[in-house]
Structure formats: C-alpha cells, structure tokens
Protein backbone atom coordinates (compact mmCIF):
# COMPACT_ATOMS: atom_id res chain seq x y z
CA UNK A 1 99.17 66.87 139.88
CA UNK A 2 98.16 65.57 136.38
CA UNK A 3 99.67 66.21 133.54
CA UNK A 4 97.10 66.31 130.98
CA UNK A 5 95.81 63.53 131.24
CA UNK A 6 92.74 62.48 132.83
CA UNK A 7 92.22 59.62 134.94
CA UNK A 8 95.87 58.14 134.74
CA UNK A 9 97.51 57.50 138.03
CA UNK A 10 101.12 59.36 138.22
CA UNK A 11 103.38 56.53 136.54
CA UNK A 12 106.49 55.79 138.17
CA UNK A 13 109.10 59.06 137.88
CA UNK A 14 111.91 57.83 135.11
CA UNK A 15 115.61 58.02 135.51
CA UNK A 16 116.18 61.36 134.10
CA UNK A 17 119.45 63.90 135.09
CA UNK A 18 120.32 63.23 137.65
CA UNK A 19 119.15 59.55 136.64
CA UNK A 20 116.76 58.71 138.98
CA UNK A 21 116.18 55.59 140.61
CA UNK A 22 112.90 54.10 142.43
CA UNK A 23 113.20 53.28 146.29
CA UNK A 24 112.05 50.43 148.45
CA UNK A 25 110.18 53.39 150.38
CA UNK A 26 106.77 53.21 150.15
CA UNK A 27 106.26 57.34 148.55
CA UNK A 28 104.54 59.66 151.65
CA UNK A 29 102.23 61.96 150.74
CA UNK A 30 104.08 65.82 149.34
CA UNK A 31 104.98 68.20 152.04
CA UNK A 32 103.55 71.13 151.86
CA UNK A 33 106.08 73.65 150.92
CA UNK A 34 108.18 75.60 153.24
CA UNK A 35 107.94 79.39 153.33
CA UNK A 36 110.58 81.43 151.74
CA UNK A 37 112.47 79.91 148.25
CA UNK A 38 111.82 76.45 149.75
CA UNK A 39 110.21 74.39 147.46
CA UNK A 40 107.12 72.23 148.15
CA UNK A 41 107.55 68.68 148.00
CA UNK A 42 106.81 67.42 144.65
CA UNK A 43 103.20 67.52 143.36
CA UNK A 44 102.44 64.55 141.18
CA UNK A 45 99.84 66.86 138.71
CA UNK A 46 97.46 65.85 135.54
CA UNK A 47 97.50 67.23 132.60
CA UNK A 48 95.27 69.31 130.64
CA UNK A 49 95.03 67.96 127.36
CA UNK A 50 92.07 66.75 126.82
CA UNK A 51 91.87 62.80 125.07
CA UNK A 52 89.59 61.76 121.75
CA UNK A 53 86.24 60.18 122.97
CA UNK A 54 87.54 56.85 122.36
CA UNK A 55 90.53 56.98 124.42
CA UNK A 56 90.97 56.74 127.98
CA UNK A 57 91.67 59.87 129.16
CA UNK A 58 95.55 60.55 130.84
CA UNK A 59 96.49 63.92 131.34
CA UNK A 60 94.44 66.42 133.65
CA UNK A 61 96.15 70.08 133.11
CA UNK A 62 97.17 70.79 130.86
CA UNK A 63 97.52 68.72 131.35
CA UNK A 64 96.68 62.36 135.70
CA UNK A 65 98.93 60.48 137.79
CA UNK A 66 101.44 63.18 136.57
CA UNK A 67 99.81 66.93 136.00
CA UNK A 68 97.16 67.57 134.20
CA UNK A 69 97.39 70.10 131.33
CA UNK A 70 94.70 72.74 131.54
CA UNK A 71 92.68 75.42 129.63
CA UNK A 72 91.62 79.05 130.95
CA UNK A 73 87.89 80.17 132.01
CA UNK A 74 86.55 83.17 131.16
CA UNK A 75 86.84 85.84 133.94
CA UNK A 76 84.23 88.35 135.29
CA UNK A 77 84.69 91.87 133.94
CA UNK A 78 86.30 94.59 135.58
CA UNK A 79 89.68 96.85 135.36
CA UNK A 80 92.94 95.02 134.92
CA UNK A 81 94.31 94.10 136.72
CA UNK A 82 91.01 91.78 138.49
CA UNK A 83 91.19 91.64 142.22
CA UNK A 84 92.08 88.49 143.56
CA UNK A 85 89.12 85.58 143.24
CA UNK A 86 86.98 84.86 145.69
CA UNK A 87 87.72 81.36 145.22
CA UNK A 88 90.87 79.91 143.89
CA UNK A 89 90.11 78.46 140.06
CA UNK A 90 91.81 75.30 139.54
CA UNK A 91 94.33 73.89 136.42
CA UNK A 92 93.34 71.95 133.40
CA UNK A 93 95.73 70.20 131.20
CA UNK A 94 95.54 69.59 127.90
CA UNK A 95 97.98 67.60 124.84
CA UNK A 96 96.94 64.65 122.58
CA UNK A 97 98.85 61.90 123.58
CA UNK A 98 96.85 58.22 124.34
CA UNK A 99 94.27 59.06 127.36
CA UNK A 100 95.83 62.71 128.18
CA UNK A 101 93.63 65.50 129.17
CA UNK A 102 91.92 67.14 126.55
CA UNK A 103 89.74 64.29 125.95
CA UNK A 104 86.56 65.14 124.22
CA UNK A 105 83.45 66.46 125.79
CA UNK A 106 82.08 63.19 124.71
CA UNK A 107 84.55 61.36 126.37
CA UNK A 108 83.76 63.05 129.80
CA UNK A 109 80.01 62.74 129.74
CA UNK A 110 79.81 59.17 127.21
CA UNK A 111 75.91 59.58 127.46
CA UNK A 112 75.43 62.84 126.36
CA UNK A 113 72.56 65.10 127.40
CA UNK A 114 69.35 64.39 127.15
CA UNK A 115 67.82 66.81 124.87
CA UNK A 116 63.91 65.93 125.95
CA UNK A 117 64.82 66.81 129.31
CA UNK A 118 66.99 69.61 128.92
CA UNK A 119 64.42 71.33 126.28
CA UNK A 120 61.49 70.66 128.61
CA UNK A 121 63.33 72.65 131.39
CA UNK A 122 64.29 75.31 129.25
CA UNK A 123 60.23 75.89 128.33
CA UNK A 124 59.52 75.82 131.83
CA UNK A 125 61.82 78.32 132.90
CA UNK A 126 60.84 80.70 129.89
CA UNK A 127 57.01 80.01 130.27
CA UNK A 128 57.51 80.90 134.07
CA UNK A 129 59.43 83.83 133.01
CA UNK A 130 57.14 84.95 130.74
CA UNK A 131 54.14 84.61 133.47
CA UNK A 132 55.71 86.69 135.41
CA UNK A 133 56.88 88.98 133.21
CA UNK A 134 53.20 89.23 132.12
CA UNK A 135 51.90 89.47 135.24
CA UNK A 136 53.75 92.56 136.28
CA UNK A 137 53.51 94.16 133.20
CA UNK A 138 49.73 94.10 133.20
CA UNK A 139 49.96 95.14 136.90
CA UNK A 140 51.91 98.06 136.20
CA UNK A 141 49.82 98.43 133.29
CA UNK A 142 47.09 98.95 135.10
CA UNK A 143 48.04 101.05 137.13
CA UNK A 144 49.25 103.30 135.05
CA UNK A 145 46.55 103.36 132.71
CA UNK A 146 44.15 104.34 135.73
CA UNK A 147 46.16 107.16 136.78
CA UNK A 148 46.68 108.50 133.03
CA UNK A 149 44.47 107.20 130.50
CA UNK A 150 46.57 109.06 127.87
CA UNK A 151 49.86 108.11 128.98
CA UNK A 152 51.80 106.65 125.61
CA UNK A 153 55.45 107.39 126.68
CA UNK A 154 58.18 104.94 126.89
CA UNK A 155 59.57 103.40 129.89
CA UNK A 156 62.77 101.99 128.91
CA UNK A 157 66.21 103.84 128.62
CA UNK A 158 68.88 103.40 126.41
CA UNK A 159 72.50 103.04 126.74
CA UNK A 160 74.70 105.82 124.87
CA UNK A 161 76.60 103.36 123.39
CA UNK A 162 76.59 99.77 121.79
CA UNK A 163 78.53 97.08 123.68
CA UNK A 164 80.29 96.84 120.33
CA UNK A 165 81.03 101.49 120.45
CA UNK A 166 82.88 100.96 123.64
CA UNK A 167 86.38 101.20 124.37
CA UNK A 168 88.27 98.86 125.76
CA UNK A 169 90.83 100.98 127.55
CA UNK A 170 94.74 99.23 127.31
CA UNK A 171 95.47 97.03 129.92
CA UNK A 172 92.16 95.42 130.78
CA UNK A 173 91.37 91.98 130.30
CA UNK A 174 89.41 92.30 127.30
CA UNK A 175 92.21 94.11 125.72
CA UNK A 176 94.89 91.57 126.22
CA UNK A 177 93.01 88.79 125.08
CA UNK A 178 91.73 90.72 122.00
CA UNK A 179 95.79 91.28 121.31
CA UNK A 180 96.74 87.39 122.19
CA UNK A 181 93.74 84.91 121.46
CA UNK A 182 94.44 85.40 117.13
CA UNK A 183 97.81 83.97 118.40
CA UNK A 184 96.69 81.28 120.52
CA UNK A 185 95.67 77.93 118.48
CA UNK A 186 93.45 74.82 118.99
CA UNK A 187 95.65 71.89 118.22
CA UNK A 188 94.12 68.14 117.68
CA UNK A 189 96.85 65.15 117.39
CA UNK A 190 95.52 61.92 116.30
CA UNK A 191 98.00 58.96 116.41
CA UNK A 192 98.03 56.39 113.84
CA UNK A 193 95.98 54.41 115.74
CA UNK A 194 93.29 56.44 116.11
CA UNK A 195 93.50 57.75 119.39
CA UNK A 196 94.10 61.48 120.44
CA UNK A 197 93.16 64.39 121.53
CA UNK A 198 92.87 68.29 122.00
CA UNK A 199 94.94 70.85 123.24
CA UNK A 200 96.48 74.62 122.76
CA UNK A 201 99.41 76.07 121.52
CA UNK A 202 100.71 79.47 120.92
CA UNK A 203 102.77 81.28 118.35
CA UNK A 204 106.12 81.65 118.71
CA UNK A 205 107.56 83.18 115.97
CA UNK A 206 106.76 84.49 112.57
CA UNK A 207 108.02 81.75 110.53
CA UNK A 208 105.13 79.29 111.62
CA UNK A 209 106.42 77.83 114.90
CA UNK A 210 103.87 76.42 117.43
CA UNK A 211 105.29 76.18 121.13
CA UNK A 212 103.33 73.51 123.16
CA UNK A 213 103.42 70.60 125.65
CA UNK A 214 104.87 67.20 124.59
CA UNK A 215 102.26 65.62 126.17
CA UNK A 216 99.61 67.58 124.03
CA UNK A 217 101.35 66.28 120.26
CA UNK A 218 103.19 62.44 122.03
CA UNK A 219 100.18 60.40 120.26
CA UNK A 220 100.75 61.62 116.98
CA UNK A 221 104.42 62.61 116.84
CA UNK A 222 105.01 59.02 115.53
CA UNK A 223 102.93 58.87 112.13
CA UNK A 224 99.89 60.66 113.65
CA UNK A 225 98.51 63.78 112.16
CA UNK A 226 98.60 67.23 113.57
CA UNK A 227 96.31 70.49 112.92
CA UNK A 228 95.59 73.83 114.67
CA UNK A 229 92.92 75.87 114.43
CA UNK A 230 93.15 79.74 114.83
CA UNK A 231 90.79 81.98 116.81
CA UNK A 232 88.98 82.65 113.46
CA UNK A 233 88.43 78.83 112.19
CA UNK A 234 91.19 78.80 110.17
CA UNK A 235 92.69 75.24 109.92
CA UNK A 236 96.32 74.66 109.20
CA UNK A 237 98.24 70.86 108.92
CA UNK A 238 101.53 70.75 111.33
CA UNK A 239 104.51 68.51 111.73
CA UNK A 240 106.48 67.77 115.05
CA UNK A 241 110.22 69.82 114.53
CA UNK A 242 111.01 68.42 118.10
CA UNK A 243 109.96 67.16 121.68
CA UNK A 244 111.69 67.06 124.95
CA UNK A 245 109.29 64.45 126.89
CA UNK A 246 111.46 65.56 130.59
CA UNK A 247 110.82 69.35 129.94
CA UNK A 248 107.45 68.39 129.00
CA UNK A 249 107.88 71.15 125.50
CA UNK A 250 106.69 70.20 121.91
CA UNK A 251 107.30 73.25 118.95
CA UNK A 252 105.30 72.22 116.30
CA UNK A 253 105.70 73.95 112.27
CA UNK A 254 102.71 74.76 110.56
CA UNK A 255 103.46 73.76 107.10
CA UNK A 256 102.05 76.21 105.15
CA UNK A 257 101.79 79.01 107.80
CA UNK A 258 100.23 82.14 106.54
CA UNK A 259 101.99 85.19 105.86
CA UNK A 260 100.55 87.89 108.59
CA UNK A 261 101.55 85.47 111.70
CA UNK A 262 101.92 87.54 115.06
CA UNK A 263 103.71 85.77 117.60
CA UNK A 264 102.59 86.52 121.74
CA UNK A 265 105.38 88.43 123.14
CA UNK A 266 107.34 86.53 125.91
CA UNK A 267 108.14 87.70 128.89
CA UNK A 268 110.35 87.42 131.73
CA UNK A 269 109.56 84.39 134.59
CA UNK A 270 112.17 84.78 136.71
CA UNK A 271 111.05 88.61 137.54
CA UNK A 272 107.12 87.16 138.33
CA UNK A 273 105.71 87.83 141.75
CA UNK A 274 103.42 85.83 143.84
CA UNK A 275 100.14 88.35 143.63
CA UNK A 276 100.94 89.13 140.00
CA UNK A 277 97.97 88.91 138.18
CA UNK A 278 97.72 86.26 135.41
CA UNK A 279 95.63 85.15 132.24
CA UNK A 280 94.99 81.95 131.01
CA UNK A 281 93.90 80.91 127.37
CA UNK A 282 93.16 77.58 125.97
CA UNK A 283 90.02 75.04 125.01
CA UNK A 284 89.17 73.59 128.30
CA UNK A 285 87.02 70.35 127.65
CA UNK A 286 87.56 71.11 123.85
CA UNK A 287 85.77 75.09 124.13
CA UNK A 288 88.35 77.03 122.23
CA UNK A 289 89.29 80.43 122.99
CA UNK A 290 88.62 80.49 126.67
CA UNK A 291 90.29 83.25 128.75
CA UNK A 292 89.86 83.44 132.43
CA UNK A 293 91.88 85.45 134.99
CA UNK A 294 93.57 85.04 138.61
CA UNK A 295 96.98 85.71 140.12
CA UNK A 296 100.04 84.05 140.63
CA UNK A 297 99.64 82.15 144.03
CA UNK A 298 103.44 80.31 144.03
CA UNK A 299 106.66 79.98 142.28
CA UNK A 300 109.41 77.36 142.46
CA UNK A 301 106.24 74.89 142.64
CA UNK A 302 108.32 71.14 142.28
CA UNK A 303 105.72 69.50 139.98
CA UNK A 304 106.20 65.43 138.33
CA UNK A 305 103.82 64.69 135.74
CA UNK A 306 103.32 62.17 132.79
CA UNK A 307 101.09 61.91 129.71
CA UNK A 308 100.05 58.24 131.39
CA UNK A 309 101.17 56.98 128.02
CA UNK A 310 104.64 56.43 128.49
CA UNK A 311 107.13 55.58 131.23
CA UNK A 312 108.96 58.53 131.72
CA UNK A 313 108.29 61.84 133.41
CA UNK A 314 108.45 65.26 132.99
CA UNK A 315 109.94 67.91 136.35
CA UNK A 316 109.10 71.27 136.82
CA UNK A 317 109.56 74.16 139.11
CA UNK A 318 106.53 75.60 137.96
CA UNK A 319 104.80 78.59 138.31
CA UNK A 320 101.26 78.03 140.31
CA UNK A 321 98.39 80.08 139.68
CA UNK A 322 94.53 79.50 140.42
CA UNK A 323 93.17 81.13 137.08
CA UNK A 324 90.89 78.16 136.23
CA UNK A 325 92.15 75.87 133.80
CA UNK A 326 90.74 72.25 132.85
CA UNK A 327 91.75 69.44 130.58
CA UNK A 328 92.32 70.96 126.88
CA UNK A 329 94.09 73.81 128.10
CA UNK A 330 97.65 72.28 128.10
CA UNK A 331 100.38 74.03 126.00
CA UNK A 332 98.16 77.14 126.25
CA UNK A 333 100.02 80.38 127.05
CA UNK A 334 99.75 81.79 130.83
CA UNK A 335 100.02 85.85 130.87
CA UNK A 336 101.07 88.25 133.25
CA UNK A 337 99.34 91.45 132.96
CA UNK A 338 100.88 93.39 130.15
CA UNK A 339 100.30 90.77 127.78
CA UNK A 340 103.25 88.60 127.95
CA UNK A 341 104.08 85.13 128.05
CA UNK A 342 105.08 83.63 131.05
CA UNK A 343 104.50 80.54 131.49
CA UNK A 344 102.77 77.59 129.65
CA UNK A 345 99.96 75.97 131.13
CA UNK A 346 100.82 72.41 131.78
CA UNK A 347 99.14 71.23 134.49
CA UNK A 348 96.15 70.68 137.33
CA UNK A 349 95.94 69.18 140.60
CA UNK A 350 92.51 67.24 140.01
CA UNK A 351 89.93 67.37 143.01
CA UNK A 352 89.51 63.88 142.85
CA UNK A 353 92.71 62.63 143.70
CA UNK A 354 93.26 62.57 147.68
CA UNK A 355 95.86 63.13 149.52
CA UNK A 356 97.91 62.76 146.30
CA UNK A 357 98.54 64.98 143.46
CA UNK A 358 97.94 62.01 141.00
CA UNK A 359 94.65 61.00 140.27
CA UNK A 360 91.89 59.94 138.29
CA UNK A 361 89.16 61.01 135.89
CA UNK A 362 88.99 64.19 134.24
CA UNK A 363 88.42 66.83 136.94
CA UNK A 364 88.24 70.10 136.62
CA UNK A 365 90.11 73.24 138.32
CA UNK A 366 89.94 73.84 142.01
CA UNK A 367 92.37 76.61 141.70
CA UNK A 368 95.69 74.50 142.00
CA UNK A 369 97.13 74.94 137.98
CA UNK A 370 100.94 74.70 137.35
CA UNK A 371 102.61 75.90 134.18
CA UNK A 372 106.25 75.32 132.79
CA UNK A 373 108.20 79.26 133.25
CA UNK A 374 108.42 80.86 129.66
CA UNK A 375 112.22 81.45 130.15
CA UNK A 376 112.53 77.47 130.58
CA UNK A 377 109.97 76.54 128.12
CA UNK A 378 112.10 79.07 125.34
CA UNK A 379 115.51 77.77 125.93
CA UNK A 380 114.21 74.45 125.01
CA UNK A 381 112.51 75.39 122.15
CA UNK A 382 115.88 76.61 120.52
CA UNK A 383 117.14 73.61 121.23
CA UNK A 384 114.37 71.86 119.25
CA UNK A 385 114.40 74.39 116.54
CA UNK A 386 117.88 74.21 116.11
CA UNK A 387 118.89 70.40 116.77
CA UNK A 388 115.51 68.84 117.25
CA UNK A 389 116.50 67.61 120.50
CA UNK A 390 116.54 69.05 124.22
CA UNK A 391 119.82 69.13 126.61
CA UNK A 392 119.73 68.75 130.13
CA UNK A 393 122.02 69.49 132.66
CA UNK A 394 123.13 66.46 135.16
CA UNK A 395 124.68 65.62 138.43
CA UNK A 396 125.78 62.40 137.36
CA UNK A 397 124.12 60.51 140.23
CA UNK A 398 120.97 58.37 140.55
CA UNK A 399 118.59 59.70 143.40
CA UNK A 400 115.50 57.99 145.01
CA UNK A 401 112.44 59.29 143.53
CA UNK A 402 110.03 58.82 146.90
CA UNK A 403 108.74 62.59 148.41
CA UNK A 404 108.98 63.70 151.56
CA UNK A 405 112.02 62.17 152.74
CA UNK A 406 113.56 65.10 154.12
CA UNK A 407 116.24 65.33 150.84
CA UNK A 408 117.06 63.39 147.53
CA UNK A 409 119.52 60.42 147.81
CA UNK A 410 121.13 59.00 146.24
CA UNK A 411 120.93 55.53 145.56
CA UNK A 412 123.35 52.71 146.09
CA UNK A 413 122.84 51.73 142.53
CA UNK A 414 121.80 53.05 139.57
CA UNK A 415 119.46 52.37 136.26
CA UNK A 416 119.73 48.82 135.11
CA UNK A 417 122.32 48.12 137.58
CA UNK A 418 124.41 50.83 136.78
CA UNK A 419 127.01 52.41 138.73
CA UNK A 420 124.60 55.26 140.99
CA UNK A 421 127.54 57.76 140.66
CA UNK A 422 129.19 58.16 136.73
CA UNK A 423 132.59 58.16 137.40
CA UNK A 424 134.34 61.14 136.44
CA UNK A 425 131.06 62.84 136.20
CA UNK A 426 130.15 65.81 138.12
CA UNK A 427 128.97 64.14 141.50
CA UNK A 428 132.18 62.35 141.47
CA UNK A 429 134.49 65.03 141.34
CA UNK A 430 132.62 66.94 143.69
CA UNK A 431 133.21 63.57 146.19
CA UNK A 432 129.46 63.03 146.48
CA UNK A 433 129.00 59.14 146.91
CA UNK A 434 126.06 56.62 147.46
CA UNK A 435 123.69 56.85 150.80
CA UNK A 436 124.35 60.86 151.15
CA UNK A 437 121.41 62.96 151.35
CA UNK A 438 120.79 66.08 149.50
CA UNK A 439 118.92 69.07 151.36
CA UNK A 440 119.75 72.30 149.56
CA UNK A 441 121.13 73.10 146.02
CA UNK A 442 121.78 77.07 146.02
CA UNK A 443 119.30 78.61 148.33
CA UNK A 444 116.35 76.04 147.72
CA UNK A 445 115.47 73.31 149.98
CA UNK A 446 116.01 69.97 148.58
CA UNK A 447 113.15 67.31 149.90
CA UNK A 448 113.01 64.91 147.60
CA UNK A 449 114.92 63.32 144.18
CA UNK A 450 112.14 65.05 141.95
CA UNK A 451 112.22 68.23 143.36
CA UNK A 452 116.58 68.06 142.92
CA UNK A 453 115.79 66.75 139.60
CA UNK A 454 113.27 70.13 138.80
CA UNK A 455 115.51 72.43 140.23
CA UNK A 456 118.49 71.18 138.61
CA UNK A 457 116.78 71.53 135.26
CA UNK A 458 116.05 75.28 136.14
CA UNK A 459 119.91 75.56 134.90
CA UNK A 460 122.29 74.83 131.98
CA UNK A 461 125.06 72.72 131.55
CA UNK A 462 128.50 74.04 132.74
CA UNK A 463 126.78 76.10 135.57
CA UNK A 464 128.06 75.98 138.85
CA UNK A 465 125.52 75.04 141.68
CA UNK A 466 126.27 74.94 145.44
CA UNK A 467 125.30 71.49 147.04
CA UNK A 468 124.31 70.80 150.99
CA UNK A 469 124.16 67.36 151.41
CA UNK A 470 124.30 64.99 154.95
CA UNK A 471 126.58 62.37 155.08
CA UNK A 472 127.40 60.21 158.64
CA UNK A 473 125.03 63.37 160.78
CA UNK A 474 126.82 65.45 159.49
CA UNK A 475 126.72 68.05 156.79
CA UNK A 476 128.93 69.22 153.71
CA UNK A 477 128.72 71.67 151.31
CA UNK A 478 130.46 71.30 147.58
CA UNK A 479 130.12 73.11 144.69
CA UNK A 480 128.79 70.91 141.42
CA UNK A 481 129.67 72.17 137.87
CA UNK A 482 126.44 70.47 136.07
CA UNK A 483 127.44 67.94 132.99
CA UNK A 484 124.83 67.63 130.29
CA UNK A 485 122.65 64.79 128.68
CA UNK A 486 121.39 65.31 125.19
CA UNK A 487 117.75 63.89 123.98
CA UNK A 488 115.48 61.21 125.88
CA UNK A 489 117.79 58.72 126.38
C-alpha cells in the first residue's frame, strides 16, 4: 500500500519496536490474510496526500512504496446507511511531505487540458442536444397543435418542494456530512524548500487542535509553513505541536483558532464490524470537501507505509474499507454511521503496483483504503499534546522485516551491529533468543516482523502479551510484559 505518496516505491521498513532488522531474504509477495483474527501479511500501501506540482509525488492514500493517504468520493444518494457498492472504491492518501500523495492536480496531469478541445466537445454535445431537443419538441408540437388548435396549457410538473425545502432526515448521508465537513479542514504544508503538498485534517478539540497524518505536515514540520482551510474558505496559519513518524499521527495547533470550533466526535474502533458502513471526507487530488460512502471490508489489516521522503516507516493494523479515497485525502477522518470518528484515512493500495502493495504514480482508489483506528490515532495524540513526543511499546528484539515467511524472527543481530535481543529487556526475560520464530502474539497470527511490529503497537507499555514462537520444531509459549521507547529514535 502507499502511504500518501504517489509514485514512491515502499522504502525499506526501519528498525522500530521491536527494532527491526532487514533480511538476506529476498521479500515474497503479502499473503493474503487468513480468516478469523489472523492478520494478512503486511500490505506495503501509498499514501494519500497529495504532493505540490513541482515535487515528485510519494504518498498514495492518504496517503507509495508505503500506503498511500487518501481522500473520500462523493456517494450516490439514498437512506443511511447505503447498501454495499457495487464495486469496491479504492484509498487515496494524502500529507505534504516531499513527493507524498496529495500532489497537485497539476502535478498528476503536467499538461493540463486542452481547453480548444474540451470546449469544442462541449458545443457539440449541447448543439446535438439541442437538435434533438428541437426536433421532438416541434414533433410533439405538431401534433398537438393538429389535434387542438387552442391548446395553451402547460406540460411540465413541479416538485412540491425545493431541493433546498427538503429534509434531510438524521442519519442519512447528507446529514452526517452536513454535521462533520465544517470540522474537517484542507491542510497545505510547504517545506522550506519549496516543495509540498495537500492533505486533510480534522478537529479534535475546541482549543484549536488539528489531528492528521505525519506524512501529510513531514515537509514542513522543519521551517515549512502550515495552513488549513475550513469547509467555508476560511484560512487559518498552524504550527506542528508534535509527530510520531512510526504511528504515522501529526496534531497540528491553529494559532489563532476561532472561537465557535466544533470538534467530530470520536468513536470507538475496537467495537467496528466488518459490514459497518463507513464515510470518508477529504480533498482527493486537491477537491476539498469530498464525502463518499462504503463499508468496512477488514480489520486488523497489517499495513507498512512511508512518506518516500524519509527512511523510516510507519505500522498499522488498520481498518480497511473500500469507500473511495485518492491522494489528498490522508489525515482525513473515516466515519462509521452515526457520525463518529473511527479511523483516519491513511492509506491506498494503488492499482498500478502489481503483485505488491508498493507502487508507483499517483493512482487512484480501487476499493483497497486503510486508515489508522481512532482509539490508536487518540492515544497518540495525548502523547503529542502533552509531551510532544509518541511512546511505543517494545519487545526488545530485532525481527526480519521480509513478509510471508510464515512468522517474524528474529535476527541474529541487531541495528548497527547491535545486540538483536536488549539484555534485560522484555524478550530477554521472557528467554526469547536469536533464530526463534514468532507465529502468534495473543490470538493473532504472526507472519511476518511488520505485522508483530503493527500488532505490538496496538498496545501500551507495561501490558502483558502472550507469545507463540518456534524454536528447534518445536513450539513455546511465554508471556511478554512490553517495555517502552519514547520519540523517533
């Protein structure tokens, strides 16, 4: 999958908790996921955001080699919830950093359209339209006026009411994103060098927080600017308050928010439901304020992504849904059908990438769109509002990152030639050691270092998980209480 951005093969997976480490292995293409809480193998996604003309575009889905960050399309009309698509909608990514999705409708298409052409065609089909028209009118015309000579009355009806008289009843579509898109922002990051892009954001609480993708601010955290733009033009300046690159999160402070700010409630991800219908809002390909609509289609997803522009990587277990999302939707808020938060959009598996999830270019959805689970994506973002830095929780061991290998393991050495098992960290104690081969942690199945690495960051520090690992043939079970790791380091 791409993160947002477009075009950027998946860059190597970094040595993040536990601290992975690359394999000899050449990487086999992801498995595709086992039924029940087995996870999938890892999808290498692209991001959403969507990059600045100029720059080569990274993230595809909300956010590229790693997922792609994404915006919503607008969905047909109908009660709420819609029935299920008749085809799934893909992700989009979105974020600002270097050549991430959300690069510029310019950026996509560098020669533009050709107005001649595109006006001629336009004529045409109105001319022909008109002919038509005409011709069936005077038909009719005719034949009317030869059987009544003195027939004047009208042939048209008219509705009772105005589209803008009716009621939108509670619950539909239209009412939700009524309720959520003055909450949902535009947000443009331009480095210092120039370079950029678009994405979304959301509202997260009433004194001016934005909660968004890392990989939709990275270019301009360092010295860049930031802005977001409201559903009704407004424009505001913002500053980073704090990133955690391997969550993939960015909140953002407006700073001069105004006063009647009405943050999206959040909801609950861990009670979400394959089938549960979903909304999607964001600025696919730069078009802000796009809803569309679709369902959840997986959970637990195991998802590696990266903005292209650096050399680490983000893990998820995300939620999957096919409501159509596209580069410039990254950061963007997914909702279930009351209205709530519950996940953000982060990601796209690009058509264009084979057999891979990685890819390149700046697709668009094909129904495959992955976003980080709210209850995740807030825990971190107290972190960052509080400390301005993320903790993860660890193992204390260095895994291979290749996927579908049948487990993670863990590596005879670690980062830098580093010992692949802290001593007196957490895998020690537990009596994990080099070559042993990790297949289930709790109830999941374990295929692969990323997807350990995602699940593991589905808990805190201090919490005890149960570990299956293979050692000799033969198989062991130990409980792991999880040490921590604070920032990007």
């Amino acid at each position: 999958m791409n993160t947002e951005n477009e075009g950027n093969e998946v860059p190597p997976a970094p040595s993040a908790p536990p601290v992975p480490v690359e394999s000899p292995a050449a990487s086999a293409d992801p498995a595709t996921p086992a039924a029940g809480p087995a996870p999938a193998a890892p999808a290498s996604a692209a991001s959403a955001h969507e990059p600045a003309a100029h720059e080569a575009p990274t993230h595809a889905g909300a956010t590229a080699g790693a997922p792609q960050y994404a915006a919503p399309h607008a969905s047909g009309a109908g009660a709420w919830p819609p029935p299920p698509p008749p085809a799934v909608p893909s992700y989009a990514q979105g974020g600002g950093s270097g050549s991430g999705w959300g690069a510029s409708y310019a950026a996509q298409h560098p020669e533009g359209p050709k107005p001649a052409g595109r006006r001629g065609g336009l004529i045409a089909a109105v001319l022909v339209a008109a002919l038509v028209a005409g011709g069936v009118g005077g038909g009719i015309g005719f034949w009317a006026a030869d059987r009544n000579d003195n027939s004047t009355g009208s042939t048209t009806v008219s509705a009772s009411n105005t589209p803008a008289d009716l009621k939108r009843d509670p619950g539909t579509v239209a009412d939700i994103a009524n309720k959520a898109l003055p909450s949902v922002v535009t947000v443009e990051a331009q480095g210092g060098n120039g370079e950029g892009g678009t994405g979304t954001g959301f509202v997260y609480d009433t004194q001016g927080h934005i909660l968004t993708n890392n990989h939709v601010v990275a270019s301009a955290a360092d010295g860049g600017k930031l802005a977001v733009t409201f559903s009704d033009g407004k424009k505001y300046d913002a500053e980073v308050v704090g990133r955690a690159e391997g969550y993939d999160v960015a909140v953002l402070k407006l700073k001069n928010p105004p006063s009647n700010l009405k943050p999206i409630p959040l909801g609950n991800s861990d009670k979400v439901a394959v089938g549960d219908s979903t909304i999607a809002i964001g600025a696919p390909f730069g078009l802000s304020n796009t809803v569309t609509t679709g369902i959840i289609s997986a959970k637990d997803r195991p998802v590696t992504s990266s903005d292209g522009a650096s050399s680490k990587s983000s893990y998820m277990s995300a939620l999957q849904t096919d409501a159509s999302i596209n580069p410039g939707n990254s950061g963007g808020p997914l909702l279930d059908a009351g209205g709530a938060v519950i996940g953000i959009n982060s990601a796209i598996k690009p058509a264009e990438s084979g057999g891979g999830l990685g890819g390149g270019g700046q697709s668009g959805s094909i129904g495959l769109g992955f976003a980080i689970p709210v209850n995740q994506a807030k825990y971190v973002a107290q972190q960052l509002i509080k400390n301005g830095q993320a903790v993860y929780p660890v193992i204390g061991a260095s895994v291979a990152l290749q996927e579908n290998t049948g487990g993670a393991t863990i590596s005879q050495e670690g980062a830098s030639g580093s010992q692949a098992v802290t001593p007196n960290g957490p895998a020690d104690k537990a009596g994990l050691k080099p070559g042993d081969v990790i297949t289930k942690l709790d109830d999941t199945v374990i295929d692969s270092g990323p997807t350990l690495i995602g699940q593991i960051w589905t808990h805190k520090p201090g919490d005890t998980v149960e570990i299956t690992y293979k050692r000799d043939g033969k198989e062991h079970t130990v409980d792991v209480v999880l040490g921590q790791r604070k920032g990007e380091s």
